[in-house]
PDB file of N, CA and C in Angstrom:
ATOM      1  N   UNK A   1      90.083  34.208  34.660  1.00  0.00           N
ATOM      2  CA  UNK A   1      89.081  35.182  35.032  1.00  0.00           C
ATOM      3  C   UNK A   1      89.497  35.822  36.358  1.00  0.00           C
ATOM      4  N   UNK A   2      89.636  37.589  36.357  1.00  0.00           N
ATOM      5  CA  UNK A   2      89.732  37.521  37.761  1.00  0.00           C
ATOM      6  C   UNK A   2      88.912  37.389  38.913  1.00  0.00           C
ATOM      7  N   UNK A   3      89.300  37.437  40.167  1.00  0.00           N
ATOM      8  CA  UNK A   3      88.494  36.955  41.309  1.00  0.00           C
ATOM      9  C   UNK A   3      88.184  37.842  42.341  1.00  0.00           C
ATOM     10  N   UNK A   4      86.802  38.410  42.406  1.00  0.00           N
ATOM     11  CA  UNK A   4      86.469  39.273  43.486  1.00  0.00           C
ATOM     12  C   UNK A   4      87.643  39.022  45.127  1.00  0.00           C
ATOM     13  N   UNK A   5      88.006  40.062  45.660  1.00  0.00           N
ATOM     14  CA  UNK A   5      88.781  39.843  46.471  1.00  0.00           C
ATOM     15  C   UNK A   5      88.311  40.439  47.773  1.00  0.00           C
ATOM     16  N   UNK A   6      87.865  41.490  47.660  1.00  0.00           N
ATOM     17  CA  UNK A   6      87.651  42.652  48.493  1.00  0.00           C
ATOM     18  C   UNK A   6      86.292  43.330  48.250  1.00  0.00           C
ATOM     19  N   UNK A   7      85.663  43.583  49.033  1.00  0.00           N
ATOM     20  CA  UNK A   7      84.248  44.673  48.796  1.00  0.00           C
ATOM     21  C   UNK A   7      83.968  45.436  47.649  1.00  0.00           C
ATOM     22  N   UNK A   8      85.754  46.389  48.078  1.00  0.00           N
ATOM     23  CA  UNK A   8      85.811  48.192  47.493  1.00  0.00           C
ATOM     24  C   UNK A   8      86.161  47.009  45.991  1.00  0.00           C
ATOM     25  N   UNK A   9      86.595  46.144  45.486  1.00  0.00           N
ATOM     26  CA  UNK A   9      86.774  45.320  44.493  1.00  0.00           C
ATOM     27  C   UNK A   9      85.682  44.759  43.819  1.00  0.00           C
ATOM     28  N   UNK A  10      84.678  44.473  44.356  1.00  0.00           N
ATOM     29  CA  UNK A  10      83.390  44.400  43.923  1.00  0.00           C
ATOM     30  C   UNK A  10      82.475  45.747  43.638  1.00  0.00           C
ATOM     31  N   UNK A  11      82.489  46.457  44.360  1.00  0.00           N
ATOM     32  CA  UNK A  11      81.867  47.709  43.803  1.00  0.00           C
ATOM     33  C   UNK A  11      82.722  48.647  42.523  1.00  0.00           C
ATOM     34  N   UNK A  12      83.753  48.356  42.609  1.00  0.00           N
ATOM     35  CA  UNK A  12      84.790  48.740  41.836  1.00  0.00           C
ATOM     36  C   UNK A  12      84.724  48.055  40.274  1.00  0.00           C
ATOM     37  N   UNK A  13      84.198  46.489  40.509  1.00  0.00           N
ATOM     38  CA  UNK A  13      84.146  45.998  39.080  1.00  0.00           C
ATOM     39  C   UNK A  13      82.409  46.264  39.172  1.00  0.00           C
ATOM     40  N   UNK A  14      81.132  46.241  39.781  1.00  0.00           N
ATOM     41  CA  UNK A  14      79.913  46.881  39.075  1.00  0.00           C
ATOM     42  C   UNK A  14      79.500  47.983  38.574  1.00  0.00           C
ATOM     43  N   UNK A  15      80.789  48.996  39.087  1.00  0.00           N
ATOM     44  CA  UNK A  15      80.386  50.720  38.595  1.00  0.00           C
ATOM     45  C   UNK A  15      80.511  50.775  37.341  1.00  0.00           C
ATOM     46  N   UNK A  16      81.038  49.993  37.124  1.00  0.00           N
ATOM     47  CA  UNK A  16      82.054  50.393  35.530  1.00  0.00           C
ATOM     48  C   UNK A  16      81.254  50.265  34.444  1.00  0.00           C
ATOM     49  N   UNK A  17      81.182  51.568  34.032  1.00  0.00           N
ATOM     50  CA  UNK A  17      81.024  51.521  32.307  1.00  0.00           C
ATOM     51  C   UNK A  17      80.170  50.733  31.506  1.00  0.00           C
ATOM     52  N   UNK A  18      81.218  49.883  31.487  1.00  0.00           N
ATOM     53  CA  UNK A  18      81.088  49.063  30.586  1.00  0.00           C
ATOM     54  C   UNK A  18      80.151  47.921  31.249  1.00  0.00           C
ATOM     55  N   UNK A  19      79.269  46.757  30.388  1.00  0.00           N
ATOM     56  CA  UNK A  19      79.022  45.808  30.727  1.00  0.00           C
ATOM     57  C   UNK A  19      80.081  44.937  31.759  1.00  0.00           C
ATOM     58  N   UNK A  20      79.348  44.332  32.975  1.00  0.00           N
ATOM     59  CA  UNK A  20      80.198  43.445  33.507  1.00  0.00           C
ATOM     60  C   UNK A  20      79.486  42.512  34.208  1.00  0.00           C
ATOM     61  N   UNK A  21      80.138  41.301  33.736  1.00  0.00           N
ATOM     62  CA  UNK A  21      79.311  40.180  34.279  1.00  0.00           C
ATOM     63  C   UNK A  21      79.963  39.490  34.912  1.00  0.00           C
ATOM     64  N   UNK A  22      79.523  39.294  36.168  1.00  0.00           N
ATOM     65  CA  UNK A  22      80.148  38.423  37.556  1.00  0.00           C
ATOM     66  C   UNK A  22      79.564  36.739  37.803  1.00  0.00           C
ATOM     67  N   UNK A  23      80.562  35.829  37.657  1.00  0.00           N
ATOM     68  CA  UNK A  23      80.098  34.700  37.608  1.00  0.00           C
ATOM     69  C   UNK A  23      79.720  34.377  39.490  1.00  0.00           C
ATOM     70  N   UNK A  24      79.164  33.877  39.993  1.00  0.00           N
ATOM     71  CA  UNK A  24      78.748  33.592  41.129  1.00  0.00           C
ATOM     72  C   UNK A  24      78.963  32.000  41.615  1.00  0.00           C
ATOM     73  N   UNK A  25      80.155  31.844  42.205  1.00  0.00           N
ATOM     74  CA  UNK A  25      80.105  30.264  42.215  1.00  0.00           C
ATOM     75  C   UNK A  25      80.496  29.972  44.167  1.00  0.00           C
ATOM     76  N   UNK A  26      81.008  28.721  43.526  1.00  0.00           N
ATOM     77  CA  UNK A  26      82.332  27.769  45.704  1.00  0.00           C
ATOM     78  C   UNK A  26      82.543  26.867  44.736  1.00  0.00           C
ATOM     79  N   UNK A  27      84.335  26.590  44.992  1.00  0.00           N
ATOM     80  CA  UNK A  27      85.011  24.939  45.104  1.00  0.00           C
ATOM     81  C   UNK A  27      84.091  23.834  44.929  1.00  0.00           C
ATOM     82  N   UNK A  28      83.412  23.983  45.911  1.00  0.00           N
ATOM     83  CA  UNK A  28      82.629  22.545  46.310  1.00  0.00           C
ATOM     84  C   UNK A  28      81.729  22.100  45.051  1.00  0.00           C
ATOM     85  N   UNK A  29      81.257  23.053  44.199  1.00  0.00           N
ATOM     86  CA  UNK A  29      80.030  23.022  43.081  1.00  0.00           C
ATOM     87  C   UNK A  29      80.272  22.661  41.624  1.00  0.00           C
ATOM     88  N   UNK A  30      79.701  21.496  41.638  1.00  0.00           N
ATOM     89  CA  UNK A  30      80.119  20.590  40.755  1.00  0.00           C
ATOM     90  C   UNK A  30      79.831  20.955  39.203  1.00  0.00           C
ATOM     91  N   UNK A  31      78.222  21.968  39.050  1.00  0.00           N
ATOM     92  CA  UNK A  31      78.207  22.430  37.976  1.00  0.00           C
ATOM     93  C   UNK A  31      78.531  23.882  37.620  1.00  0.00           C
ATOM     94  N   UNK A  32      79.146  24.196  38.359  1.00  0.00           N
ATOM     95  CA  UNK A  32      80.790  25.529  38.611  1.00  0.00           C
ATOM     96  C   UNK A  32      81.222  24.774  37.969  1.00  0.00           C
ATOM     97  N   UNK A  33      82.246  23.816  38.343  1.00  0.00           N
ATOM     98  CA  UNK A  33      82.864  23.104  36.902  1.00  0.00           C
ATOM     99  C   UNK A  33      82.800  23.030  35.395  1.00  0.00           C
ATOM    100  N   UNK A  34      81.655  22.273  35.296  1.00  0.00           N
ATOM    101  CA  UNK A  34      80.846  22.251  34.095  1.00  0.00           C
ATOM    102  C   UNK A  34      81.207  23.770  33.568  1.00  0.00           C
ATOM    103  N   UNK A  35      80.408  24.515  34.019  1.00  0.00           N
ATOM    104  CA  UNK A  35      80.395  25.736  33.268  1.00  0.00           C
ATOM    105  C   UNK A  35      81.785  26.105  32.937  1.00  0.00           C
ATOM    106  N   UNK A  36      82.802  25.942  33.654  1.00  0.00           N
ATOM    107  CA  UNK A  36      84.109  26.287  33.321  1.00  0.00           C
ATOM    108  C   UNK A  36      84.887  25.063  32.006  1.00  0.00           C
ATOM    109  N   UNK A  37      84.166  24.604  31.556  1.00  0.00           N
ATOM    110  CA  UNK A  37      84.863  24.150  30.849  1.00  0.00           C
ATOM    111  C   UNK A  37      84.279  24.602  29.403  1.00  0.00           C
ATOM    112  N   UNK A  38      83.317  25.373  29.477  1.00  0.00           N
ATOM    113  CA  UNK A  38      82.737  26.575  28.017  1.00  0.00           C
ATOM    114  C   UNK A  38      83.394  27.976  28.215  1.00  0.00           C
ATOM    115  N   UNK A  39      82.997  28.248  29.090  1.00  0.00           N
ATOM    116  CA  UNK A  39      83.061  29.496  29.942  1.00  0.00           C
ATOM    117  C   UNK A  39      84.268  30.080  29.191  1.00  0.00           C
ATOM    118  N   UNK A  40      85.474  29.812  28.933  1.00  0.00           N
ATOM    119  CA  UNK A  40      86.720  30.596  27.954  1.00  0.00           C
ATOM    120  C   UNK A  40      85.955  30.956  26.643  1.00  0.00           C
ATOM    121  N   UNK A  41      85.812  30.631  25.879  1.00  0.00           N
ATOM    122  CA  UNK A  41      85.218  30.283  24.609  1.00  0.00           C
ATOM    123  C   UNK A  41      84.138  31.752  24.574  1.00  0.00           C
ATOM    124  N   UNK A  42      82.910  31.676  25.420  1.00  0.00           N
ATOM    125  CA  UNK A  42      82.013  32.600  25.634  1.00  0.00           C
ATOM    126  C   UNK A  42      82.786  33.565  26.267  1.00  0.00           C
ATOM    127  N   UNK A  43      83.591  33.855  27.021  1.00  0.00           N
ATOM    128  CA  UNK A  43      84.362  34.962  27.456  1.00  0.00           C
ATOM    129  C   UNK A  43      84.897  35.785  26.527  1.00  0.00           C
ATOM    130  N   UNK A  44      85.738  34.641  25.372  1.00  0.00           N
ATOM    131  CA  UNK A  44      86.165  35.407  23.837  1.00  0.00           C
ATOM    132  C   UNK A  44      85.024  36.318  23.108  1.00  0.00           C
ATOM    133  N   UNK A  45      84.066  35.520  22.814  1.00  0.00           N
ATOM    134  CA  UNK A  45      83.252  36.164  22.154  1.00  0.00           C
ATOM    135  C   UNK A  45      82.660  37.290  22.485  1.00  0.00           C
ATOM    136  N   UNK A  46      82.355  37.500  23.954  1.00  0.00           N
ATOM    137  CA  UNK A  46      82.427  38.872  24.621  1.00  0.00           C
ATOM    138  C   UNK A  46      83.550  39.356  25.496  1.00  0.00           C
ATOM    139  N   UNK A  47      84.236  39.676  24.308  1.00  0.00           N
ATOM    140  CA  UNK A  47      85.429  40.467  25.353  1.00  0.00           C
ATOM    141  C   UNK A  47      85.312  41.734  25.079  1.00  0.00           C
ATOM    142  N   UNK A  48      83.890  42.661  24.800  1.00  0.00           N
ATOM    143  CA  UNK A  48      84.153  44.068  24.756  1.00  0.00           C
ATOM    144  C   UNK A  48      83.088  44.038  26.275  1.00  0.00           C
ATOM    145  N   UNK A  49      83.163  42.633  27.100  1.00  0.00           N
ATOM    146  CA  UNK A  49      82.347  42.861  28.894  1.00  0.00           C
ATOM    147  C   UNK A  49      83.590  42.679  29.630  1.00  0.00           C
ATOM    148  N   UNK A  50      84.035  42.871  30.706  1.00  0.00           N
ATOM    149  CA  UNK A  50      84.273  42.522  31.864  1.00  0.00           C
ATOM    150  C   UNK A  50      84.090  41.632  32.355  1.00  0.00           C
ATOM    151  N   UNK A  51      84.652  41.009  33.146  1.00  0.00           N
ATOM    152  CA  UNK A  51      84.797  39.307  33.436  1.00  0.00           C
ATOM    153  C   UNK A  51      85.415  39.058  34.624  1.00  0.00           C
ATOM    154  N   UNK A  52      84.717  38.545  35.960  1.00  0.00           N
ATOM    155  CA  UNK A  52      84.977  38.636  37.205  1.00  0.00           C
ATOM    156  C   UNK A  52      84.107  37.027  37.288  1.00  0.00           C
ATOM    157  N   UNK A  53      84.939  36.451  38.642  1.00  0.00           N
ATOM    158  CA  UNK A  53      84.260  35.452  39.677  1.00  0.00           C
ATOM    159  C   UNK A  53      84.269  35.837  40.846  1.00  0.00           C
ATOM    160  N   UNK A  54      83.038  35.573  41.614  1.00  0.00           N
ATOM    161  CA  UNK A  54      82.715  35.691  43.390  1.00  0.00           C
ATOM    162  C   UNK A  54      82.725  34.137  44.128  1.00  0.00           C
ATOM    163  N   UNK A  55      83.159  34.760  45.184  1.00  0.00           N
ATOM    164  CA  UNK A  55      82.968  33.100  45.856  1.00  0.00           C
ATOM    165  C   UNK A  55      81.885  33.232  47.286  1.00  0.00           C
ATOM    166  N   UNK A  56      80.693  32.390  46.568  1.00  0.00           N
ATOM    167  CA  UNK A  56      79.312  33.023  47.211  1.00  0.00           C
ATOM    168  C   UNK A  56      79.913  32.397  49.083  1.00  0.00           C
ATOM    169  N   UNK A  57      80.841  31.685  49.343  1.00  0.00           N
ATOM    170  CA  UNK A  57      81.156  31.817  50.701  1.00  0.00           C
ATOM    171  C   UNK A  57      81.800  32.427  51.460  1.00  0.00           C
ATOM    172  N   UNK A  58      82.821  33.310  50.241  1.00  0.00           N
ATOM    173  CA  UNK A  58      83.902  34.427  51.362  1.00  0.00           C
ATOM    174  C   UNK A  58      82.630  35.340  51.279  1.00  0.00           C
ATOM    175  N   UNK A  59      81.632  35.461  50.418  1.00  0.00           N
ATOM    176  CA  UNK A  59      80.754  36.696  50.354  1.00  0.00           C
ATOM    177  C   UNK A  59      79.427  37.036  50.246  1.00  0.00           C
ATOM    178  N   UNK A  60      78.895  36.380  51.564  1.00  0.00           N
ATOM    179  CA  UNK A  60      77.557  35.699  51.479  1.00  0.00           C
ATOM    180  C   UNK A  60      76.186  36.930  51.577  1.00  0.00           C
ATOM    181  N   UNK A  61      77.019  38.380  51.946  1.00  0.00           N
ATOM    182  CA  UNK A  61      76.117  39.706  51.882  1.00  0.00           C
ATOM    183  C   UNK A  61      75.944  39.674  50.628  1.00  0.00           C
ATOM    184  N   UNK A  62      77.024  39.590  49.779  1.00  0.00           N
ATOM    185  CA  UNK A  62      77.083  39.946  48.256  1.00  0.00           C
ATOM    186  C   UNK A  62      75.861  39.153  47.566  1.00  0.00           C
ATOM    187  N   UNK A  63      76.071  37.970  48.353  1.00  0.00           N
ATOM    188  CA  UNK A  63      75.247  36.944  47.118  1.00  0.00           C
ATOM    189  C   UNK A  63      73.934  36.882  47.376  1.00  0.00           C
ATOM    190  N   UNK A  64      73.654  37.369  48.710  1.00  0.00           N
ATOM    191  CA  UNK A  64      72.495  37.449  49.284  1.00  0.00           C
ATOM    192  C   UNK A  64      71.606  38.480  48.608  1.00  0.00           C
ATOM    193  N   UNK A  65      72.103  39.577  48.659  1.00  0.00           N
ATOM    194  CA  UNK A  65      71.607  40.732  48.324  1.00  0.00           C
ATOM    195  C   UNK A  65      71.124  40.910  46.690  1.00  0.00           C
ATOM    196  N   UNK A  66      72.182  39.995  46.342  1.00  0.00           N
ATOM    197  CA  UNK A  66      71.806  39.959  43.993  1.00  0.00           C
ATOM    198  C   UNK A  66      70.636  38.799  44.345  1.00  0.00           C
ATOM    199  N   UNK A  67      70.097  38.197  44.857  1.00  0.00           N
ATOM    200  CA  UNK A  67      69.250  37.278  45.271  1.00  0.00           C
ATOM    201  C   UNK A  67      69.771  36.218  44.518  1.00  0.00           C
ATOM    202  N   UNK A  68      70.978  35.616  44.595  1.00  0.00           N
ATOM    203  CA  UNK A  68      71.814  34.733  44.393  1.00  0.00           C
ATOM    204  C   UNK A  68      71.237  33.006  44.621  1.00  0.00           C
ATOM    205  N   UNK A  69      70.376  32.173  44.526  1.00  0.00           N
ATOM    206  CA  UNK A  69      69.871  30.947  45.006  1.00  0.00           C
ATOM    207  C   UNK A  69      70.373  29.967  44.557  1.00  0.00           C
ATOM    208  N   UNK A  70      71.126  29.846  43.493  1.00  0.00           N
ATOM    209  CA  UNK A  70      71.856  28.699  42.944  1.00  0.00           C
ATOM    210  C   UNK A  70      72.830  29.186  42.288  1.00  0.00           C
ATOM    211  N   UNK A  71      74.144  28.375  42.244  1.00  0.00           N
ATOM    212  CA  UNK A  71      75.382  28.548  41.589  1.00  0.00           C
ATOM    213  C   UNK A  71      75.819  27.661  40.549  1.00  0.00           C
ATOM    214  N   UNK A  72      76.369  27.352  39.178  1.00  0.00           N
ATOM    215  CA  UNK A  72      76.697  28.692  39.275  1.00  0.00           C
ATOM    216  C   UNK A  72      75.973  29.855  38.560  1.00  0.00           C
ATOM    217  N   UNK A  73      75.578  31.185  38.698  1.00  0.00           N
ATOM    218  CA  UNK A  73      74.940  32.435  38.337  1.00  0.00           C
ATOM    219  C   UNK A  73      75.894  33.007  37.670  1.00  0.00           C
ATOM    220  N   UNK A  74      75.125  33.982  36.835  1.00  0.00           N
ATOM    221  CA  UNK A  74      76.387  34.916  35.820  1.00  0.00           C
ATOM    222  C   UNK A  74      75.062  36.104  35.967  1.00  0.00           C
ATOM    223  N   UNK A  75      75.647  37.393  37.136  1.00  0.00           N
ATOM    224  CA  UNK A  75      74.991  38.750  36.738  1.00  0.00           C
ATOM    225  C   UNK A  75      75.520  39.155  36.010  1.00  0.00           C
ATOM    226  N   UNK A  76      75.023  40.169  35.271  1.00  0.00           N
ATOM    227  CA  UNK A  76      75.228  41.212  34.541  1.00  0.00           C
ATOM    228  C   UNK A  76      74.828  42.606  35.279  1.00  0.00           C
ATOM    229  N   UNK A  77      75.799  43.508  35.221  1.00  0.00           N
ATOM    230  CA  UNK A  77      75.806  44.983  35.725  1.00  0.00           C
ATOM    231  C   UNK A  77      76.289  45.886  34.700  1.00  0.00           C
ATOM    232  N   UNK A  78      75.712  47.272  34.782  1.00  0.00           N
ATOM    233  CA  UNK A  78      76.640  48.507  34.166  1.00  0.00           C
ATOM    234  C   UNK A  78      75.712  49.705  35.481  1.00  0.00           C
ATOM    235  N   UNK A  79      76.850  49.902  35.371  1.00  0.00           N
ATOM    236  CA  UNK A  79      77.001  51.426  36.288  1.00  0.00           C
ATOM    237  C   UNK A  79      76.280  51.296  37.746  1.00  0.00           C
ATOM    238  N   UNK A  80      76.693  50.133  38.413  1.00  0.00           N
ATOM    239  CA  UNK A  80      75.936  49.822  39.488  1.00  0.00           C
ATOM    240  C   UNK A  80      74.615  49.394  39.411  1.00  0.00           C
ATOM    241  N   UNK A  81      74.306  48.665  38.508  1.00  0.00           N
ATOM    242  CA  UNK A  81      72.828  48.535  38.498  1.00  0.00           C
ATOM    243  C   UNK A  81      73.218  47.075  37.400  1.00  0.00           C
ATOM    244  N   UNK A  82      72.322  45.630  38.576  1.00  0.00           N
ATOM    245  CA  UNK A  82      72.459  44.780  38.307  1.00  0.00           C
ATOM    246  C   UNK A  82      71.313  44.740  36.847  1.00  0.00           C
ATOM    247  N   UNK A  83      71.800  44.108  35.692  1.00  0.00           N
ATOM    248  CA  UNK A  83      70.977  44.473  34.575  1.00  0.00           C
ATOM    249  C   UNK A  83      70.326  43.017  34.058  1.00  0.00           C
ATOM    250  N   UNK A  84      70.880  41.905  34.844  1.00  0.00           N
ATOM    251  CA  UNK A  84      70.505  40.416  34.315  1.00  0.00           C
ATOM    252  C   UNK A  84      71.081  39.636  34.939  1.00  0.00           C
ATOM    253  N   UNK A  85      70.439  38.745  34.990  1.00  0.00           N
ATOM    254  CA  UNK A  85      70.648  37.197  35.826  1.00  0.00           C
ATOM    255  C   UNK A  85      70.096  35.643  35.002  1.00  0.00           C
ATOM    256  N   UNK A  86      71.170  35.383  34.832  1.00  0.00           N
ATOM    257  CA  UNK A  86      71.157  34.094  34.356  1.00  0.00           C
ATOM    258  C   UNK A  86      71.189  32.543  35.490  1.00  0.00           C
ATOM    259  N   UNK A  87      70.098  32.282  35.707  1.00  0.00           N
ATOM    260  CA  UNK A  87      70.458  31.379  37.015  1.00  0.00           C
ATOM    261  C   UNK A  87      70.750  30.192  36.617  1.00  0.00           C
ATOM    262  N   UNK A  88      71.485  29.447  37.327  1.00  0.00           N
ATOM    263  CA  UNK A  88      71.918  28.254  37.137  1.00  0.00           C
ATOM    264  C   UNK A  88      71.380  26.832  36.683  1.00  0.00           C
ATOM    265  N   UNK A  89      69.932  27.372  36.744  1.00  0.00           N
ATOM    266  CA  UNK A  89      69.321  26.613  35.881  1.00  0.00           C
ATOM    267  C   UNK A  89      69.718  26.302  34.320  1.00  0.00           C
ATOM    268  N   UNK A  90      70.198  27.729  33.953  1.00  0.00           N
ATOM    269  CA  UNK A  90      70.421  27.834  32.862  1.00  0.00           C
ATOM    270  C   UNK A  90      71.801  28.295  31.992  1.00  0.00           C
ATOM    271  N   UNK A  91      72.765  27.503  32.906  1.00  0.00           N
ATOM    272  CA  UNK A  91      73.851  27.512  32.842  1.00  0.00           C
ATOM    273  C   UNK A  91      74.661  26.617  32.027  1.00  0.00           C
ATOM    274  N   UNK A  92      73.812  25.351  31.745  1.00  0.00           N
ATOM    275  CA  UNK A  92      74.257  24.066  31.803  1.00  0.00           C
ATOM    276  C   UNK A  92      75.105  23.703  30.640  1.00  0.00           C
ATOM    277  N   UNK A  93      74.575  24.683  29.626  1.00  0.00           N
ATOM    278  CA  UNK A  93      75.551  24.598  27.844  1.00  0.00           C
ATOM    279  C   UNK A  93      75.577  25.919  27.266  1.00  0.00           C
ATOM    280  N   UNK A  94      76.710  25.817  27.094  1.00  0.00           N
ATOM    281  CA  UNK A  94      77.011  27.073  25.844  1.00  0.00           C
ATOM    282  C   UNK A  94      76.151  27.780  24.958  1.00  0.00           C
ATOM    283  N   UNK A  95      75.633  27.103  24.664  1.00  0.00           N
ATOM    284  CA  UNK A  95      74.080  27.729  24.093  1.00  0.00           C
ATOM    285  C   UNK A  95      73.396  28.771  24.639  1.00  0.00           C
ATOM    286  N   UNK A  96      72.668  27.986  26.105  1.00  0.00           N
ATOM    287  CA  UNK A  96      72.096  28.611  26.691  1.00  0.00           C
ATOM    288  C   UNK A  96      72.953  30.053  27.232  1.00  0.00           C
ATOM    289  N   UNK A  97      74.176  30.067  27.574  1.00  0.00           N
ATOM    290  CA  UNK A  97      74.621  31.194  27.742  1.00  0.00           C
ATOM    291  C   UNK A  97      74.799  32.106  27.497  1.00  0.00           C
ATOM    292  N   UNK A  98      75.368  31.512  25.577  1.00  0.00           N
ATOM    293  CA  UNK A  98      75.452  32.358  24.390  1.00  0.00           C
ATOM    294  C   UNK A  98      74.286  33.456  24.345  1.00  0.00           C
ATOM    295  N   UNK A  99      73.271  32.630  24.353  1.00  0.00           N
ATOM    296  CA  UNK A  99      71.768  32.974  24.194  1.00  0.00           C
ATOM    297  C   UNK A  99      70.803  34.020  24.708  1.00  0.00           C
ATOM    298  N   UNK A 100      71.481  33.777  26.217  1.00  0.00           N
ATOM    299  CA  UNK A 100      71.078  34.937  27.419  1.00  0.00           C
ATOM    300  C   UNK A 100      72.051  36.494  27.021  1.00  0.00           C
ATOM    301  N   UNK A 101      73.724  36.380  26.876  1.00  0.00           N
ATOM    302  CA  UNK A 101      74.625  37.090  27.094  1.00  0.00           C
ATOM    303  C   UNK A 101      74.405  38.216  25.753  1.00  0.00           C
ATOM    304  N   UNK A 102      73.493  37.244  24.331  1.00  0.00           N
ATOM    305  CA  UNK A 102      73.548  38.464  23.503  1.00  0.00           C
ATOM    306  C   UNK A 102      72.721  39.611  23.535  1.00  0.00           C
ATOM    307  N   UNK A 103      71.686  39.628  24.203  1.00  0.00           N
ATOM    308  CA  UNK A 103      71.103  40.831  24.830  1.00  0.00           C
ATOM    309  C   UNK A 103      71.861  42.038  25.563  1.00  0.00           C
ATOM    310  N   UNK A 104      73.217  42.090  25.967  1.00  0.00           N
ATOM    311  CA  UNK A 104      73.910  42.958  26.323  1.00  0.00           C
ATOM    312  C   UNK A 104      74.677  43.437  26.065  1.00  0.00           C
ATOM    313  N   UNK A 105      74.426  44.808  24.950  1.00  0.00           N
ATOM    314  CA  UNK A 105      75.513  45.123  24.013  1.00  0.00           C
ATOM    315  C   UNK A 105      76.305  46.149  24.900  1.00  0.00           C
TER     316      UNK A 105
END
């Protein structure tokens, strides 16, 4: 997945088009993990979205501002305009992800 790097890189992957959903995680977060071990699988199945990770500590305006409270989060954006939030509550299985993500064609 690639990895937010830069600002103009973040505004650069929410303008776009197309659906894009930004996973919101840090190293340190144990069910960041977890989720990465579905997370390929559900990426396949939507690969007509965009697919980015943030690291809510190099970028704590960023995460602040999507009202970011637990990691890990998966927004959803098109054309600058955050369109869904899946919070980490509800992160925990494939299911639940599946579940949230098909609402965004």
């Amino acid at each position: 997945m690639k990895k937010i790097e830069t600002n103009d890189s973040y505004q650069s992957f929410i303008n776009d088009t197309n659906v894009s959903i930004l996973k919101y995680e840090a190293n340190w977060c144990p069910d960041c993990k977890r989720l990465d071990f579905f997370i390929d699988d559900i990426m396949t199945e939507h690969d007509d979205k965009k697919w980015a990770q943030i690291d809510i500590e190099q970028f704590p305006e960023i995460t602040e501002e999507n009202d970011v409270m637990g990691i890990p989060s998966l927004l959803i954006y098109k054309e600058g305009k955050k369109i869904g939030h899946l919070h980490s509550a509800n992160t925990k299985n494939p299911d639940q992800v599946k579940d949230y993500l098909s609402q965004f064609k």
